[in-house]
Protein backbone atom coordinates (compact mmCIF):
# COMPACT_ATOMS: atom_id res chain seq x y z
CA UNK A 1 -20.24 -25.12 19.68
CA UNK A 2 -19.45 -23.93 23.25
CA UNK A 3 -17.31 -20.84 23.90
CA UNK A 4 -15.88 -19.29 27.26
CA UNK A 5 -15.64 -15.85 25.81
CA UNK A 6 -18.28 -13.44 26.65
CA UNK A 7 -21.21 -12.33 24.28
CA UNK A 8 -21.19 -8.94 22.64
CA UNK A 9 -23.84 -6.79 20.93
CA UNK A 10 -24.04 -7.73 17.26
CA UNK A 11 -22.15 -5.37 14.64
CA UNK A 12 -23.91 -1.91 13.95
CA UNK A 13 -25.58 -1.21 11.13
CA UNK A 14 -25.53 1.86 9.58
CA UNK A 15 -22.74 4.84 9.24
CA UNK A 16 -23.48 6.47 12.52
CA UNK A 17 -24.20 3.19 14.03
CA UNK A 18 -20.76 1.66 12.52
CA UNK A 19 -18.93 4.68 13.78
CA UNK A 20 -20.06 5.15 17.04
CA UNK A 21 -19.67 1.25 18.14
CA UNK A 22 -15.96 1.08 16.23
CA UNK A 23 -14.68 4.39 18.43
CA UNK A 24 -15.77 2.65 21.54
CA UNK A 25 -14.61 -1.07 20.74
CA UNK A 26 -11.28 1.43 20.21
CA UNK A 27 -11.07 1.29 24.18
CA UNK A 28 -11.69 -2.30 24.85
CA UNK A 29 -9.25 -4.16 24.81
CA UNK A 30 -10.64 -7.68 23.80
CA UNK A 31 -11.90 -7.81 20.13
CA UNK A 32 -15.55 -7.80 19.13
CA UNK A 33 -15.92 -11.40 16.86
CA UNK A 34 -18.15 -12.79 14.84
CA UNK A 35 -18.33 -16.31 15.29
CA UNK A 36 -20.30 -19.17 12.90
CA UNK A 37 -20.69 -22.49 14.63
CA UNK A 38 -21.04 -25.81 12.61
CA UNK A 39 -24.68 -25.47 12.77
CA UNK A 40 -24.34 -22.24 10.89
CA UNK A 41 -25.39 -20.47 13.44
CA UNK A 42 -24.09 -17.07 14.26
CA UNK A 43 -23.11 -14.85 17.44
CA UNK A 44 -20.97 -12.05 18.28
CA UNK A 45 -18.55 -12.62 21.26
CA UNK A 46 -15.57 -10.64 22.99
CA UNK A 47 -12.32 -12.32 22.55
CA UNK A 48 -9.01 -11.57 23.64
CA UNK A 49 -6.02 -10.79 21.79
CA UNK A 50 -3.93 -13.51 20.99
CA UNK A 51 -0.28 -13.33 22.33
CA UNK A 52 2.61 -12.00 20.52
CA UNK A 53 4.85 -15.13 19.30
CA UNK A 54 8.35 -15.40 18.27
CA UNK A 55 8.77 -14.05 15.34
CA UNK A 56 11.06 -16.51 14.20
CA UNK A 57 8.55 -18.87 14.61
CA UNK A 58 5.56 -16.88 12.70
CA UNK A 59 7.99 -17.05 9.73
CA UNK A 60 8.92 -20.74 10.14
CA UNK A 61 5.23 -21.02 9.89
CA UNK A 62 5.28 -20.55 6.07
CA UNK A 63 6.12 -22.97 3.96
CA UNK A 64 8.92 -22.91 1.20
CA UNK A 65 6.06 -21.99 -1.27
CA UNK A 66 4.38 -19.66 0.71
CA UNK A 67 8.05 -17.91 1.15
CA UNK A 68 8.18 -17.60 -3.00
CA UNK A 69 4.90 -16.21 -3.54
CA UNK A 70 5.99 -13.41 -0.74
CA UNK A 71 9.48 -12.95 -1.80
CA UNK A 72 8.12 -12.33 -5.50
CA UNK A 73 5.28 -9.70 -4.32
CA UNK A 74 8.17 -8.22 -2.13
CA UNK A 75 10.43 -7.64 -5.17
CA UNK A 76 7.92 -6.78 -7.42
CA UNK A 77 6.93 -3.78 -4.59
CA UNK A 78 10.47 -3.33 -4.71
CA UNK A 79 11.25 -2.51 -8.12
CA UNK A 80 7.90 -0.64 -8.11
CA UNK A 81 8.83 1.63 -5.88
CA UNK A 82 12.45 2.04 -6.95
CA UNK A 83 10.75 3.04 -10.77
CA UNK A 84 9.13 5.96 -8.40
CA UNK A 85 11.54 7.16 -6.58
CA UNK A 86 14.35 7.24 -9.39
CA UNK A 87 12.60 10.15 -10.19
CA UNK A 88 11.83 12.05 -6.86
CA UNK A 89 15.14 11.94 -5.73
CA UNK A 90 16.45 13.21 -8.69
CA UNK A 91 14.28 16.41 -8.84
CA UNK A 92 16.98 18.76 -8.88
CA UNK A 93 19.13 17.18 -11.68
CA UNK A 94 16.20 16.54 -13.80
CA UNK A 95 15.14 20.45 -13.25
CA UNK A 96 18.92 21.42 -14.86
CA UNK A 97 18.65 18.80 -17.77
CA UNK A 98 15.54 19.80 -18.40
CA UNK A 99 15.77 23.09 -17.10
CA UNK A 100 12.84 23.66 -15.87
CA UNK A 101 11.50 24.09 -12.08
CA UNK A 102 11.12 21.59 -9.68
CA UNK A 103 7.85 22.61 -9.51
CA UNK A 104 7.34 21.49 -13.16
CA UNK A 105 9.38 18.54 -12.81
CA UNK A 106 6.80 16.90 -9.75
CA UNK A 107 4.01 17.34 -12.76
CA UNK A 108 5.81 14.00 -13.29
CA UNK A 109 5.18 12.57 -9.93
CA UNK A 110 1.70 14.03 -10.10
CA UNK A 111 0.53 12.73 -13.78
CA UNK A 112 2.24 8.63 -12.60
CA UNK A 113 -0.16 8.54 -9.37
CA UNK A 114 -3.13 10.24 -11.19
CA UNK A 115 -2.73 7.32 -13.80
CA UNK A 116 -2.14 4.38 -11.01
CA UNK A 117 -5.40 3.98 -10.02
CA UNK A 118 -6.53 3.21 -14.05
CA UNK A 119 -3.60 0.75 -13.96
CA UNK A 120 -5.08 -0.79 -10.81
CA UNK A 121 -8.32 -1.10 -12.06
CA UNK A 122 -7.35 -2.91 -15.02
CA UNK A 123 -4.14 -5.52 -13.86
CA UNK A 124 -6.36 -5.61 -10.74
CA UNK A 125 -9.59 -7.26 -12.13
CA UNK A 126 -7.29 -9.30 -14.38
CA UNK A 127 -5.67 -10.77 -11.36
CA UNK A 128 -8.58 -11.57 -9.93
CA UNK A 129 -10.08 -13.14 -13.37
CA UNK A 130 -7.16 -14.55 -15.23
CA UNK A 131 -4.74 -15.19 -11.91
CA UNK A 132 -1.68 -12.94 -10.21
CA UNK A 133 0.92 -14.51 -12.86
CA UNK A 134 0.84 -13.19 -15.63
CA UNK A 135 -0.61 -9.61 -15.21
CA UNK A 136 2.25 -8.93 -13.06
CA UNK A 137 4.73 -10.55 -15.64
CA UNK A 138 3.47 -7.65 -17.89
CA UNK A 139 3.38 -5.14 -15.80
CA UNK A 140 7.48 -5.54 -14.79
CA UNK A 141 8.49 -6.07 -18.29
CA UNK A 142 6.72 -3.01 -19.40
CA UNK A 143 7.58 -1.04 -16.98
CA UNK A 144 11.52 -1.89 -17.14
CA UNK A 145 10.97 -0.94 -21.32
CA UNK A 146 9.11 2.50 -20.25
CA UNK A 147 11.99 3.53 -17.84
CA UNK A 148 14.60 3.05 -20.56
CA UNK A 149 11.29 5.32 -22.73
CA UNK A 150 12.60 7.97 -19.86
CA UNK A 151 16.37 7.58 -20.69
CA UNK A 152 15.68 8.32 -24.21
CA UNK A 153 12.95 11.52 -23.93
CA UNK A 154 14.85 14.40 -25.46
CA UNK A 155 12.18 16.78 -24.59
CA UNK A 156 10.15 17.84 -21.43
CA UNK A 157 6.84 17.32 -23.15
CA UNK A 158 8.38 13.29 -24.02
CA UNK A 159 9.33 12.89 -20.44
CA UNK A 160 5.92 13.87 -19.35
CA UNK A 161 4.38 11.57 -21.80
CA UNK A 162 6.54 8.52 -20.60
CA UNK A 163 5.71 8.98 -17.36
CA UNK A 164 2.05 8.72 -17.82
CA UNK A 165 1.62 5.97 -19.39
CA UNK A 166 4.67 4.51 -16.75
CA UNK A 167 1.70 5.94 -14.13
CA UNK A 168 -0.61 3.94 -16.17
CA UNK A 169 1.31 0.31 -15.46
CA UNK A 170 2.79 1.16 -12.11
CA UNK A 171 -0.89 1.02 -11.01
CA UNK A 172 -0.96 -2.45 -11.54
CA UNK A 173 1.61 -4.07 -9.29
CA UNK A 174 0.43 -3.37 -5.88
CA UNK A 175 -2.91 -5.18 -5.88
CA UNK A 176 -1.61 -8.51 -7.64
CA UNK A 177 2.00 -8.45 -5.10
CA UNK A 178 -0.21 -8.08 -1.89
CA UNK A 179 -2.76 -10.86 -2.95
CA UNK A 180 -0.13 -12.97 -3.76
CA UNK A 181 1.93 -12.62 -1.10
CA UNK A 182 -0.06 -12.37 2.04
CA UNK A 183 -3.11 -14.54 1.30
CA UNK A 184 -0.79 -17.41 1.41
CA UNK A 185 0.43 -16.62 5.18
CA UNK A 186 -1.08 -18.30 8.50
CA UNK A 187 -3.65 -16.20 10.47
CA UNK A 188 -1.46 -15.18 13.14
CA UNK A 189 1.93 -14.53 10.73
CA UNK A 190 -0.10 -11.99 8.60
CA UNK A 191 0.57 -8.64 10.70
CA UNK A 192 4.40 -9.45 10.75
CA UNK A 193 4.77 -10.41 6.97
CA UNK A 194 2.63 -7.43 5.99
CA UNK A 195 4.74 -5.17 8.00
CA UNK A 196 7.93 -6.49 5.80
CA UNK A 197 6.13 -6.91 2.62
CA UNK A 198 4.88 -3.24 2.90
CA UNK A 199 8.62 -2.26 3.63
CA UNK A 200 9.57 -3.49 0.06
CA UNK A 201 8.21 0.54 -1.24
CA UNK A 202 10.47 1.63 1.19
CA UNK A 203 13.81 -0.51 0.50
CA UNK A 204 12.96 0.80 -3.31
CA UNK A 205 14.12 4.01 -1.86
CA UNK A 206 16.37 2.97 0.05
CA UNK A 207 18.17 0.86 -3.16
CA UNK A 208 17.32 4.21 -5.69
CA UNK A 209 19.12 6.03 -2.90
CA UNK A 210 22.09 3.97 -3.04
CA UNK A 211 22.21 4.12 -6.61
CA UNK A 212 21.55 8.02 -6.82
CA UNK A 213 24.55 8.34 -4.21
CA UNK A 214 26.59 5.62 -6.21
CA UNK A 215 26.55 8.06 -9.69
CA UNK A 216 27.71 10.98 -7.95
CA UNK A 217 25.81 14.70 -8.23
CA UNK A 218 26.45 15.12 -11.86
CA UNK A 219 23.49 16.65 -14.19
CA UNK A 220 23.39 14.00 -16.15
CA UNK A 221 23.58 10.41 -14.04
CA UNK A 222 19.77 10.63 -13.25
CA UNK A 223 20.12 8.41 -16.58
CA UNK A 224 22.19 5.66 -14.91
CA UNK A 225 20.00 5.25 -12.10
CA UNK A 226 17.04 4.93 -14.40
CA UNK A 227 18.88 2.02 -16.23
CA UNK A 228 19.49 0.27 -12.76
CA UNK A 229 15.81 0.44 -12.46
CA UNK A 230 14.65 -1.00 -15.75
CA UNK A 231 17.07 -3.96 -15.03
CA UNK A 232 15.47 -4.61 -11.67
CA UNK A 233 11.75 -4.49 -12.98
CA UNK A 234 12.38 -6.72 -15.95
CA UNK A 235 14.37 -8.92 -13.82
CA UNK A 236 11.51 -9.49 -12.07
CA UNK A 237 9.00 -9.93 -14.73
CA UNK A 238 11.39 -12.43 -16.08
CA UNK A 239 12.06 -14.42 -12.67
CA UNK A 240 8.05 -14.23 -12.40
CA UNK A 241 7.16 -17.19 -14.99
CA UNK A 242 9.35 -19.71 -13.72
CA UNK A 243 7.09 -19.68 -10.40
CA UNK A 244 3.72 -20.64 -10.43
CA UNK A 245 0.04 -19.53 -9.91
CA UNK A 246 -1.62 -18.69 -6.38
CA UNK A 247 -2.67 -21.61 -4.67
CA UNK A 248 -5.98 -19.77 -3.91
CA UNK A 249 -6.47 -18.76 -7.16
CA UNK A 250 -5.77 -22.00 -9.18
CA UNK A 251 -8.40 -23.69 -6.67
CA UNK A 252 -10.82 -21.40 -7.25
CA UNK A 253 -10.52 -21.80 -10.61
CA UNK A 254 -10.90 -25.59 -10.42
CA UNK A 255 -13.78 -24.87 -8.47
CA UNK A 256 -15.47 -22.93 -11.02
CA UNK A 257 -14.47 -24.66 -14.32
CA UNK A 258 -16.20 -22.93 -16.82
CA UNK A 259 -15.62 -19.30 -15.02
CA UNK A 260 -14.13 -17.97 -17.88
CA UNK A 261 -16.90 -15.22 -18.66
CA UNK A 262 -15.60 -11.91 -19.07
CA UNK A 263 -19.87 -10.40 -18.91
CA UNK A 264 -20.03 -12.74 -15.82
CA UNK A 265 -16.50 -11.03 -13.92
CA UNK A 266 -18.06 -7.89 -14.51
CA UNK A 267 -21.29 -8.26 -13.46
CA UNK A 268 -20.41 -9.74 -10.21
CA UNK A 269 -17.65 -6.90 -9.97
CA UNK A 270 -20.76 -4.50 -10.42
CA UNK A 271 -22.65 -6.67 -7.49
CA UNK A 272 -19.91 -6.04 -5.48
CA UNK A 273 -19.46 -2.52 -5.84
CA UNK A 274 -23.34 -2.42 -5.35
CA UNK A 275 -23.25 -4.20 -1.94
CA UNK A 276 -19.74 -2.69 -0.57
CA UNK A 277 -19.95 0.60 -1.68
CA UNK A 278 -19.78 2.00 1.38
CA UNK A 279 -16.48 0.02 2.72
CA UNK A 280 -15.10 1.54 -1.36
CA UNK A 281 -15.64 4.86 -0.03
CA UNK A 282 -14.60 4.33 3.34
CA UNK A 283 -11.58 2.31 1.59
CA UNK A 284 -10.54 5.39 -0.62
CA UNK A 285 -10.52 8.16 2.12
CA UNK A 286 -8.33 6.23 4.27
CA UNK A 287 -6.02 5.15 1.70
CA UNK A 288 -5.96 9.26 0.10
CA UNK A 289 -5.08 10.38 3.53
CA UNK A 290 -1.85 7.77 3.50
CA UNK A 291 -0.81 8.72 0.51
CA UNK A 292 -0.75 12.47 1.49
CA UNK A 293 1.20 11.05 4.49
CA UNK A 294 4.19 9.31 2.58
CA UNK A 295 4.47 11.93 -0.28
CA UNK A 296 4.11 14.75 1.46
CA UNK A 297 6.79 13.45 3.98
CA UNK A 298 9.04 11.95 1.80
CA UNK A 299 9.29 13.45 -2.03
CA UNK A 300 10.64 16.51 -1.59
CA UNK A 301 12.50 16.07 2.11
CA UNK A 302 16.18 15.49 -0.33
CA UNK A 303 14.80 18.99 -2.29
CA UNK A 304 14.38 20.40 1.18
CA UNK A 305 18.02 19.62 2.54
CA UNK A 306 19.96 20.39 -0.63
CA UNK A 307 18.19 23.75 -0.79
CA UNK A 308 16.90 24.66 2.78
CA UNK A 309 19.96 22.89 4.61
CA UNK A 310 22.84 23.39 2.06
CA UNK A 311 23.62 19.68 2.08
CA UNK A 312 25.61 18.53 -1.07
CA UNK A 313 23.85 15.62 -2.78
CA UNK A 314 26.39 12.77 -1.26
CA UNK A 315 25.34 13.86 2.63
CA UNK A 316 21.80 14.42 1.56
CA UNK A 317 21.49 11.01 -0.04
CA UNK A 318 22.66 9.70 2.61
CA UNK A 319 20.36 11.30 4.44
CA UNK A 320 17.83 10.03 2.49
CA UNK A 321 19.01 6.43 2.67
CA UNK A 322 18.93 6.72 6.73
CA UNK A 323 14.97 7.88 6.54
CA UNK A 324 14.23 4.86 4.67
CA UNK A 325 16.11 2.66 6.59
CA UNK A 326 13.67 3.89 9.54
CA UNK A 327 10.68 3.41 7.57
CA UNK A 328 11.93 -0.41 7.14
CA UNK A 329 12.13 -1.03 10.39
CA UNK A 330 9.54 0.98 11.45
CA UNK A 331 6.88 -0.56 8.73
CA UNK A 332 8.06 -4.13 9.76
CA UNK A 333 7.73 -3.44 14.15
CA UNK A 334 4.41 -2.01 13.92
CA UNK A 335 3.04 -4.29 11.76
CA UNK A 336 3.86 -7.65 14.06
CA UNK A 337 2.90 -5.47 16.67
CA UNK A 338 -0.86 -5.16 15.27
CA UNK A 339 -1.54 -8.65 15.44
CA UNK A 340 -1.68 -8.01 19.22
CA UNK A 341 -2.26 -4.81 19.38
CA UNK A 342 -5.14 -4.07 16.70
CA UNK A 343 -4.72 -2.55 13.48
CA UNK A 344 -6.62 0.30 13.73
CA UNK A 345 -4.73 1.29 17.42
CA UNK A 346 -1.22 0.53 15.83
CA UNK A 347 -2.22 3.25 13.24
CA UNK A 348 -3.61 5.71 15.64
CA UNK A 349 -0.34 6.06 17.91
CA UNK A 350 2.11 5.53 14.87
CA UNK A 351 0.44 8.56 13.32
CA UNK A 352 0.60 10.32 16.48
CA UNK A 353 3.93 9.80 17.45
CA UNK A 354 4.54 10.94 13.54
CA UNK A 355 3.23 14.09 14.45
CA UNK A 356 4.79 14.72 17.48
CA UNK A 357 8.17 14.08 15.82
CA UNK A 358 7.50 17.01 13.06
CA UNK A 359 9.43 19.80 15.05
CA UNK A 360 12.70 17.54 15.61
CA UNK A 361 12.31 16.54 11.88
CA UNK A 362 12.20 20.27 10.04
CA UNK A 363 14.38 22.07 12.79
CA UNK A 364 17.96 20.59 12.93
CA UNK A 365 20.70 21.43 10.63
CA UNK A 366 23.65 18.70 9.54
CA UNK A 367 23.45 15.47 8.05
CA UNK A 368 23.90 13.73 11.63
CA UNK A 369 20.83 15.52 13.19
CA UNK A 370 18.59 15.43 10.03
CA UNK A 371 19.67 11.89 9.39
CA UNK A 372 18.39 10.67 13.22
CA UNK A 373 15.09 12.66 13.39
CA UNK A 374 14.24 11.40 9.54
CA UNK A 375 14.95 7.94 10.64
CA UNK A 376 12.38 8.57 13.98
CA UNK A 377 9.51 10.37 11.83
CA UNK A 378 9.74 7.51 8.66
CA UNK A 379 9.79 4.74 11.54
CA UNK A 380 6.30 5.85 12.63
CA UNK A 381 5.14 7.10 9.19
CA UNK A 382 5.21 3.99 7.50
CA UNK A 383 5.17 2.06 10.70
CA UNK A 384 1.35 2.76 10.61
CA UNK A 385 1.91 1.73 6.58
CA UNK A 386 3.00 -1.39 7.96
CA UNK A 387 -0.32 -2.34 8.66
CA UNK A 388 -1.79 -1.31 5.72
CA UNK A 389 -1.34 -4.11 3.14
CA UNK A 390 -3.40 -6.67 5.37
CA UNK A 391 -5.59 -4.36 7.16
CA UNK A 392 -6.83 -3.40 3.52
CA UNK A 393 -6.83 -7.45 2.74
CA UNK A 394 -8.74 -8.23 5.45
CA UNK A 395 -11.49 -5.53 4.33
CA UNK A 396 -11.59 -6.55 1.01
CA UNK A 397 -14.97 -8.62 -0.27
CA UNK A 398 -13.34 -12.14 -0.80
CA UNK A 399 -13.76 -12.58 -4.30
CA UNK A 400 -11.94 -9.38 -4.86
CA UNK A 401 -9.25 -9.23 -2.91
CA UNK A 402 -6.47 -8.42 -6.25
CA UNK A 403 -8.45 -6.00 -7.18
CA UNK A 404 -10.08 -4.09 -4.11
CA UNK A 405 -6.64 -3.39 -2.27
CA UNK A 406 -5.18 -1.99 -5.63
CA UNK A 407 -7.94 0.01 -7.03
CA UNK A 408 -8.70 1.37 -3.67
CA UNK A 409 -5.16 2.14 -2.98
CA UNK A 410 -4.57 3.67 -6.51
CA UNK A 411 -7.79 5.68 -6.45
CA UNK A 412 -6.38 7.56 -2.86
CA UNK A 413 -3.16 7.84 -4.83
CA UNK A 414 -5.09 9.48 -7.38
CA UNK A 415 -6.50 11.76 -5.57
CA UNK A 416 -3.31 12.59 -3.67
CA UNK A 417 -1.18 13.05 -6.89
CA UNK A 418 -0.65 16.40 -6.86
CA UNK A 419 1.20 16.22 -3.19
CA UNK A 420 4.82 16.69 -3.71
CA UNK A 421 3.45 19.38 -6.94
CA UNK A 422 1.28 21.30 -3.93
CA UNK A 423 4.43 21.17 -1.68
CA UNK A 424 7.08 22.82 -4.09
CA UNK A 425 4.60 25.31 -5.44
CA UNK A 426 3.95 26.49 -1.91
CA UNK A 427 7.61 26.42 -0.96
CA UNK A 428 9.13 27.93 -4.14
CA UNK A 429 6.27 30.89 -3.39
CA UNK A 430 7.64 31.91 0.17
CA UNK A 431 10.84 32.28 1.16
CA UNK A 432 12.68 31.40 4.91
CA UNK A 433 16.10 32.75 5.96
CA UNK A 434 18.24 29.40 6.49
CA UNK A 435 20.80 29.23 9.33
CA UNK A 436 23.74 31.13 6.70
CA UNK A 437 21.13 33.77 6.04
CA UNK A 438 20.12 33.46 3.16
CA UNK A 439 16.75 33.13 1.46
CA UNK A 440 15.80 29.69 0.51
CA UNK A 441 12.28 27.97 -0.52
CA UNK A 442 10.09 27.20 2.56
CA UNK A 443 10.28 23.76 1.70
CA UNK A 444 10.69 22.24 6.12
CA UNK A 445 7.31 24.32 7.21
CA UNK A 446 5.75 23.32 4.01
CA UNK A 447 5.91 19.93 4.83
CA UNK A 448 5.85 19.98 8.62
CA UNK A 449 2.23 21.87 8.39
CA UNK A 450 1.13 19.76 5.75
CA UNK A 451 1.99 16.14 7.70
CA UNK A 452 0.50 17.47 10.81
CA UNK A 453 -3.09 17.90 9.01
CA UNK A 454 -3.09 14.54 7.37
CA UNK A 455 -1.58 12.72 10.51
CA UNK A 456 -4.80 13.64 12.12
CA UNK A 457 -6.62 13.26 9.62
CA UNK A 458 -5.63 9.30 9.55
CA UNK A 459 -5.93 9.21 13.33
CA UNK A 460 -10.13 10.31 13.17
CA UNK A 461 -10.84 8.37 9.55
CA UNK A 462 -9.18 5.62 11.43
CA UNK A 463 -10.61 5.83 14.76
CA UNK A 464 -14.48 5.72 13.58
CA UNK A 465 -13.28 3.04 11.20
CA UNK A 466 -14.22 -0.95 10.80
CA UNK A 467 -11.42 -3.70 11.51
CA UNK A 468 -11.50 -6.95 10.76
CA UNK A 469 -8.33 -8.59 12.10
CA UNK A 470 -7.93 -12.13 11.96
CA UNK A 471 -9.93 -13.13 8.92
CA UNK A 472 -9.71 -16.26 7.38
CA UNK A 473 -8.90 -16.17 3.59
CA UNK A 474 -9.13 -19.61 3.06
CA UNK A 475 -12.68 -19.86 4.69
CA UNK A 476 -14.20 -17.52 2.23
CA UNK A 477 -14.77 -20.27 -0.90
CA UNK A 478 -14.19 -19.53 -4.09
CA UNK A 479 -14.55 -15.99 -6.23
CA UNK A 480 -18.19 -14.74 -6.29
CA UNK A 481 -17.83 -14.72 -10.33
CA UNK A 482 -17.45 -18.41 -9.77
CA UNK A 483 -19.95 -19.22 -8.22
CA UNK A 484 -22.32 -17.08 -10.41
CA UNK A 485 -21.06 -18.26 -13.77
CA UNK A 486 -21.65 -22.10 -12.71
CA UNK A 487 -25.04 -21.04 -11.92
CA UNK A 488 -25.41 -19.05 -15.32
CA UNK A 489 -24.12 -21.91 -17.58
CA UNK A 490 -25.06 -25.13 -15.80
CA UNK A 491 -28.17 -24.35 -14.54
CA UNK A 492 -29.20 -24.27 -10.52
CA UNK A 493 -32.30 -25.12 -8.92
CA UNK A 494 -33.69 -22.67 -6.40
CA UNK A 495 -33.10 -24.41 -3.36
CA UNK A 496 -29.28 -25.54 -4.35
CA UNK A 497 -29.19 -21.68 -4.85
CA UNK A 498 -30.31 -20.39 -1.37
CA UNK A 499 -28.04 -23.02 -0.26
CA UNK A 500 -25.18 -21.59 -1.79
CA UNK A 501 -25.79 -18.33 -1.20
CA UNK A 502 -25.85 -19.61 2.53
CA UNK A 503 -22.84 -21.05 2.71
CA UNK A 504 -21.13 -17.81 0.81
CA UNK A 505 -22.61 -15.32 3.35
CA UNK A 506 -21.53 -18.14 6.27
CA UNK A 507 -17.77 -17.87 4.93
CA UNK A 508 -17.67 -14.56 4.27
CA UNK A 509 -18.78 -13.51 8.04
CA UNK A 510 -16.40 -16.48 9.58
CA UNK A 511 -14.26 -14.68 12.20
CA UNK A 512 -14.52 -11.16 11.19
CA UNK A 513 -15.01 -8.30 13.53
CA UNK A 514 -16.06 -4.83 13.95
């Protein structure tokens, strides 16, 4: 195969070696590419990025199929995130029913993410053995029944039962609605319809928003907005069996045939974490520094204008719902824009600009003012979230690509859990004179410190980072287990063997870069 493009150094190996070539392929602006020939030959070449296009036409580009599997994952992020948020934006009304502090309240918050990543690991490898169907069907149904569980916990020590084991099938969702939605898309679509798809967490806030300022201020209504959200979730779990499997996954299945061994999933699961530890690790920290970046951000900012900014809850809400809004647009720009731009340099200035926005975000008073710098900050804050749902696909070892977005992604949540419970224990501990003088929880330079730390934070994990934009999920064959468990059961000779694993390492390296 003949190529115009110009030839490049091989990829690094090694950390330092990994590092130091990904910071400097930062400033060049064609793309490092690994290219396999029919031969099977291999050779690393520079290639430009391909043009913007219409992004009319990148959605035209999916089929009518291809549009259900993504509008299911969207809705099923959706109601996700709605099930979260019913409770953050209710802090203050579940702190009087249950009259307690909001500091005890975001042990909630805390004790769902610490349990996500458990959920992920489970309804993650289950996706990835048994298909994205039915262990999302599941998890919706279950967790529609546990939020009605919240409705009905009399006591604080119920509630924070509940939402644990909620924590526990939360987890779950991401991985399967990410698989199923984007590995269906075209190449060159992917960066716009993971912008929107990652958008669905924030429309979930945007809709418990809407519902929170649709019940009115009232101690008890945190209970009607918790029934809205059960309906949603189940809604979906129901609307999820009339559609059917992945595409990807049903061939991969046919593929295999007799893959259907639970000792062989594992084992190759084992493999894999043996071979790609270090993109696990690398995996994890970015995904614990996003999380800091939306919770820390985002939880407690309707806490911080009720009490810092004397906002009733109506103008606060709609406060809220204006932030959101920002993030949705934001999340859905910035993610078509990395498909030309890179992934890894639409994160960098989306986290900068973030940062720079943190003054104009903490400082004004009024629900105008606080409204229009929210909007600004979320627009960049989950604009560089847009990116995230393929940029983590596109990472992920092929055979695992339910389970390594989720598990990843629920392991940094994990680790971040105790966000919004660090940022009200700090703010309820020192005290700020607000603009009527008086003394009010320092909940604006709480989080204004705390999201300048982990915006930089993203912008050096992400800057001495790998990328591999533009790789082809439907080049990669069929799962690893697969291929294993028909050499297990029907027996191999060495040489078809060595061919196979051939052709797995040729697919897997296919157009993937640095």
């Amino acid at each position: 195969m003949t190529t115009k493009n110009e030839s490049a150094d091989p990829l690094a190996k090694g950390t330092l070696a990994t590092a130091k070539q990904s910071w400097a392929d930062l400033f060049v602006w064609k793309q490092r590419v690994v290219v396999t020939n029919d031969s099977g030959e291999t050779h690393t070449e520079w290639q430009s990025p391909e043009p913007l296009k219409n992004p009319i036409s990148l959605m035209a580009q999916l089929g009518a199929k291809d549009w259900l599997f993504f509008l299911v994952g969207f809705c099923a992020w959706t109601a996700d995130a709605f099930d979260f948020h019913a409770l953050s934006i209710q802090t203050t009304k579940l702190a009087k029913y249950y009259d307690r502090s909001k500091t005890d309240i975001t042990t909630a918050i805390t004790l769902t993410l610490l349990l996500r990543s458990v959920g992920a690991a489970i309804f993650g490898l289950a996706g990835d053995k048994f298909g994205r169907k039915w262990p999302m069907v599941v998890n919706m149904i279950v967790l529609g029944l546990l939020q009605i569980a919240t409705i009905y916990s009399d006591t604080f020590q119920q509630f924070l039962a509940v939402r644990s084991l909620f924590g526990l099938f939360m987890g779950g969702v991401y991985g399967n609605a990410i698989a199923m939605a984007l590995e269906n898309c075209p190449v060159n679509a992917r960066g716009l319809m993971s912008g929107i798809l990652q958008q669905g967490y924030s429309f979930g806030y945007v809709i418990a928003a809407c519902a929170n300022l649709g019940v009115g201020g009232s101690t008890d209504s945190w209970k009607t907005v918790f029934w809205v959200g059960a309906g949603i979730s189940i809604g979906v779990g129901l609307i999820r069996i009339c559609f059917p499997e992945s595409k990807q996954f049903i061939e991969a299945r046919k593929a295999g045939k007799k893959a259907t061994s639970a000792g062989v999933f594992w084992h190759e699961t084992k493999k894999m974490l043996a071979q790609e530890w270090k993109m696990c690790i690398y995996c994890i920290f970015l995904m614990t520094w996003f999380n800091f970046y939306s919770h820390t951000s985002q939880d407690s900012y309707t806490t911080f204008m009720l009490t810092q900014k004397h906002l009733e809850n109506a103008p606060a809400t709609r406060a809220s719902i204006l932030m959101k809004t920002g993030a949705c647009v934001g999340g859905t720009i910035i993610g078509y824009l990395s498909q030309f731009f890179g992934r890894r340099r639409a994160i960098i200035v989306s986290a900068f600009l973030s940062a720079c926005l943190i003054p104009a975000w903490i400082l004004p008073e009024g629900e105008r003012s606080l409204s229009a710098s929210g909007f600004f900050i979320q627009f960049f804050v989950q604009g560089a979230w847009g990116v995230i749902p393929i940029h983590l696909n596109e990472l992920s070892p092929p055979a695992f690509r339910s389970s390594f977005p989720g598990i990843t992604y629920q392991l940094g949540n994990m680790i971040s859990s105790p966000s919004a419970q660090i940022v009200n224990a700090i703010a309820e501990k020192i005290n700020v004179r607000t603009s009527q003088g008086e003394l009010a929880p320092a909940y604006g330079p709480t989080m204004g410190i705390a999201t300048a730390i982990i915006a930089t934070g993203i912008i050096v994990t992400t800057a001495f980072g790998p990328e591999k934009k533009g790789r082809h999920f439907e080049e990669v064959g069929p799962p690893v287990a697969v291929g294993q468990a028909k050499d297990i059961e029907e027996g191999f000779d060495e040489d078809e063997k060595k061919a196979e694993t051939k052709e797995l390492e040729m697919a897997r390296t296919h157009s993937t870069t640095a």
